[in-house]
C-alpha atoms as a PDB file:
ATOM      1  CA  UNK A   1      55.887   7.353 -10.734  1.00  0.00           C
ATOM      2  CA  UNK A   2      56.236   4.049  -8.953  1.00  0.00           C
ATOM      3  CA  UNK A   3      58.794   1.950  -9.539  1.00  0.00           C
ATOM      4  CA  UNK A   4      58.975  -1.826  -8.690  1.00  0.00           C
ATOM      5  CA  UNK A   5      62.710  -2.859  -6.582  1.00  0.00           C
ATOM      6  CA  UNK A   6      65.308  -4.501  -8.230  1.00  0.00           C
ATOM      7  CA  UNK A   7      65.141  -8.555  -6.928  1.00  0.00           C
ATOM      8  CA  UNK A   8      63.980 -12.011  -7.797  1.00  0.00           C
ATOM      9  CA  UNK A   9      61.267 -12.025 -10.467  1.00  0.00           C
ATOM     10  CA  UNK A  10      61.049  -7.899 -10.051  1.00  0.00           C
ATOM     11  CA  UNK A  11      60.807  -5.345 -13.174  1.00  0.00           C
ATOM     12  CA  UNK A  12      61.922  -1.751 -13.344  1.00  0.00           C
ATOM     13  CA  UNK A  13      58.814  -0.243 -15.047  1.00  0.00           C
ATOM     14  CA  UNK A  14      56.778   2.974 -15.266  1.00  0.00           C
ATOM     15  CA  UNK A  15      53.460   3.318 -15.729  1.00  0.00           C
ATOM     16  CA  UNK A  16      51.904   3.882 -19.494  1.00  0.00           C
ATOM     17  CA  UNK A  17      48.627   6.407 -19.649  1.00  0.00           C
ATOM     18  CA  UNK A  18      46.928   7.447 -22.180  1.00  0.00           C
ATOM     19  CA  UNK A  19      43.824   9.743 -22.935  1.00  0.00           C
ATOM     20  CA  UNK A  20      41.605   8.726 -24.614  1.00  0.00           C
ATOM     21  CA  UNK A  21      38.663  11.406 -26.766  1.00  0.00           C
ATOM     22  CA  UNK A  22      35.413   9.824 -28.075  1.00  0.00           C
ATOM     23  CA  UNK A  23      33.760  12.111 -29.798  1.00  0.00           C
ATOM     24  CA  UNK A  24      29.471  11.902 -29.588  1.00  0.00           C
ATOM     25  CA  UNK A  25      27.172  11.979 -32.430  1.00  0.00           C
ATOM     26  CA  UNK A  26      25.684  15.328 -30.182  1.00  0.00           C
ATOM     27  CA  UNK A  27      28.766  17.526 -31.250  1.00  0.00           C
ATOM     28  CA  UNK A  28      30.222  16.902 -27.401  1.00  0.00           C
ATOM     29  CA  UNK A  29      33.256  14.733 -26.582  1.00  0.00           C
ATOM     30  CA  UNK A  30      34.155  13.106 -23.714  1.00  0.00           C
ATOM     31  CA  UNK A  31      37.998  12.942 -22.692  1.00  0.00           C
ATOM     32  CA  UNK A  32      38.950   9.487 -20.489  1.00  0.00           C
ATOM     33  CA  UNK A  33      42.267   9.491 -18.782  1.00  0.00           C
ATOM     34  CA  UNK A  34      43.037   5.760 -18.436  1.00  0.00           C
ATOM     35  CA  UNK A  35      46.484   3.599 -17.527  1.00  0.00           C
ATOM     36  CA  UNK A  36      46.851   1.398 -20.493  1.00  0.00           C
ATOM     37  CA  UNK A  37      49.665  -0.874 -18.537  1.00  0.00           C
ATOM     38  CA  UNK A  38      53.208  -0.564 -17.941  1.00  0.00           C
ATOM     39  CA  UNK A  39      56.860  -0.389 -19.889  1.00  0.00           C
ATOM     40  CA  UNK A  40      60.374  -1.283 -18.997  1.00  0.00           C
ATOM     41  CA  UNK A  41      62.657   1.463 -17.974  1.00  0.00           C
ATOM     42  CA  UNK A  42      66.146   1.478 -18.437  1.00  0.00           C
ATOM     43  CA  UNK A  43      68.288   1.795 -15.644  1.00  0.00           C
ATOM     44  CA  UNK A  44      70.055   5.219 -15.013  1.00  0.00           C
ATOM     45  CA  UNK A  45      68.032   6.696 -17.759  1.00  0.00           C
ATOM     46  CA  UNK A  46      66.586  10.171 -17.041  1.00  0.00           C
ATOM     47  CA  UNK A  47      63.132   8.780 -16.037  1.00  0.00           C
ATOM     48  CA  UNK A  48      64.749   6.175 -13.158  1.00  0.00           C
ATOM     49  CA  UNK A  49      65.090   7.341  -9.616  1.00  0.00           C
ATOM     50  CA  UNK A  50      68.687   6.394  -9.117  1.00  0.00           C
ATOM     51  CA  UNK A  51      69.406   9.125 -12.469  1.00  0.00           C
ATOM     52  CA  UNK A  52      71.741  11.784 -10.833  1.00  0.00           C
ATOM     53  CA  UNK A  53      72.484  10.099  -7.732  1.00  0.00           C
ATOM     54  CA  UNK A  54      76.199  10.818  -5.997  1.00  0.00           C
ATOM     55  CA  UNK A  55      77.756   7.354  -5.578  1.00  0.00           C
ATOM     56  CA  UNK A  56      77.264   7.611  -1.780  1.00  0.00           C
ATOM     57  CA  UNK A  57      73.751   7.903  -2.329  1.00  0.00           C
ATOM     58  CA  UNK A  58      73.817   4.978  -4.711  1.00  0.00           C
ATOM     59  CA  UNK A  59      75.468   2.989  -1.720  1.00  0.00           C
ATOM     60  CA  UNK A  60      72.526   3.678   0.789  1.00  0.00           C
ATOM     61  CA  UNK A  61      70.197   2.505  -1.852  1.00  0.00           C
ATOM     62  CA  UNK A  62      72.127  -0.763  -2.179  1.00  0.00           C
ATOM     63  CA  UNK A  63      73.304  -0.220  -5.888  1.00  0.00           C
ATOM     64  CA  UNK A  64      76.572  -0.265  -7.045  1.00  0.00           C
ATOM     65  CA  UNK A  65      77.968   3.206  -7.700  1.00  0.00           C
ATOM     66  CA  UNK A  66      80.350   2.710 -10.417  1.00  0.00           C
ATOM     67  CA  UNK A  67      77.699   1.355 -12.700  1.00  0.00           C
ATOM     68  CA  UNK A  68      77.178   2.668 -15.952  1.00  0.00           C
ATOM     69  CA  UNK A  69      73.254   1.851 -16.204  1.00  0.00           C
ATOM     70  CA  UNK A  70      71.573   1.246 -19.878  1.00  0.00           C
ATOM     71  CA  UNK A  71      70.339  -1.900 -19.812  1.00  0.00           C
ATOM     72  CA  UNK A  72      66.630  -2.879 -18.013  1.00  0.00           C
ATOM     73  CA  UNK A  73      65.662  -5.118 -15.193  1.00  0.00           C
ATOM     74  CA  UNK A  74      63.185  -7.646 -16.125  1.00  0.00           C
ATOM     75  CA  UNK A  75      61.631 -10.473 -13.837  1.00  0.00           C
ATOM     76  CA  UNK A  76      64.380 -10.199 -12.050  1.00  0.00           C
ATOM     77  CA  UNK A  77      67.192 -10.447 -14.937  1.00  0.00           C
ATOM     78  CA  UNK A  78      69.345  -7.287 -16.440  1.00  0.00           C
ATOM     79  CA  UNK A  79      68.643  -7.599 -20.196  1.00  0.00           C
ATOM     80  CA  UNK A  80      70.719  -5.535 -22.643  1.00  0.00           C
ATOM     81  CA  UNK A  81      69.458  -4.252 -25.838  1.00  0.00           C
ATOM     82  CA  UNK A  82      72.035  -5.173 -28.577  1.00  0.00           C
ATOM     83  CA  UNK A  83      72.048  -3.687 -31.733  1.00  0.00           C
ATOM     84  CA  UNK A  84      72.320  -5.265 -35.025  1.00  0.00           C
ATOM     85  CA  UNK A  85      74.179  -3.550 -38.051  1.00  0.00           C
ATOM     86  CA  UNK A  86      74.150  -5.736 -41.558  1.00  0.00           C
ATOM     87  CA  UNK A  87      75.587  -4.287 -44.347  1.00  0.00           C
ATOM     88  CA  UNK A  88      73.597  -4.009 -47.497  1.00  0.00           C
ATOM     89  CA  UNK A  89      74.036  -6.039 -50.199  1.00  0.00           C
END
């Protein structure tokens, strides 16, 4: 999994595959593995290489150790995912 660097104008992201079956009017199918683009990941989370990290190791990556992670890099900015609660009426 590649991972773009944290910086100016920079996303965390992993790629998005998919695969992709057309089936033929012959009976046969044919089976396409294609990348269908990218998604955000959030920092820390189980998929990002810094998950699991000791904080020294965090510190010769140039992150800051005592970060809690949760939130995602995008072009560059951290963006946090806030969630909404409204009571019912």
């Amino acid at each position: 999994m590649h991972l773009a660097l944290r910086g100016h104008a920079q996303t965390y992201k992993a790629p998005l595959y998919a695969t992709l079956v057309f089936s033929l009017e012959g009976g046969g199918s044919v089976e396409v593995d294609r990348r269908v683009g990218s998604v955000p990941l959030m920092v820390k989370s189980r998929h990002c290489h810094l998950y699991g990290m000791s904080q020294s190791q965090l510190v010769k990556m140039g992150e800051e150790p005592y970060e809690f992670g949760g939130y995602f890099i995008a072009n560059g900015n951290e963006k946090a995912v806030r969630l909404l609660s409204m009571q019912r009426r």
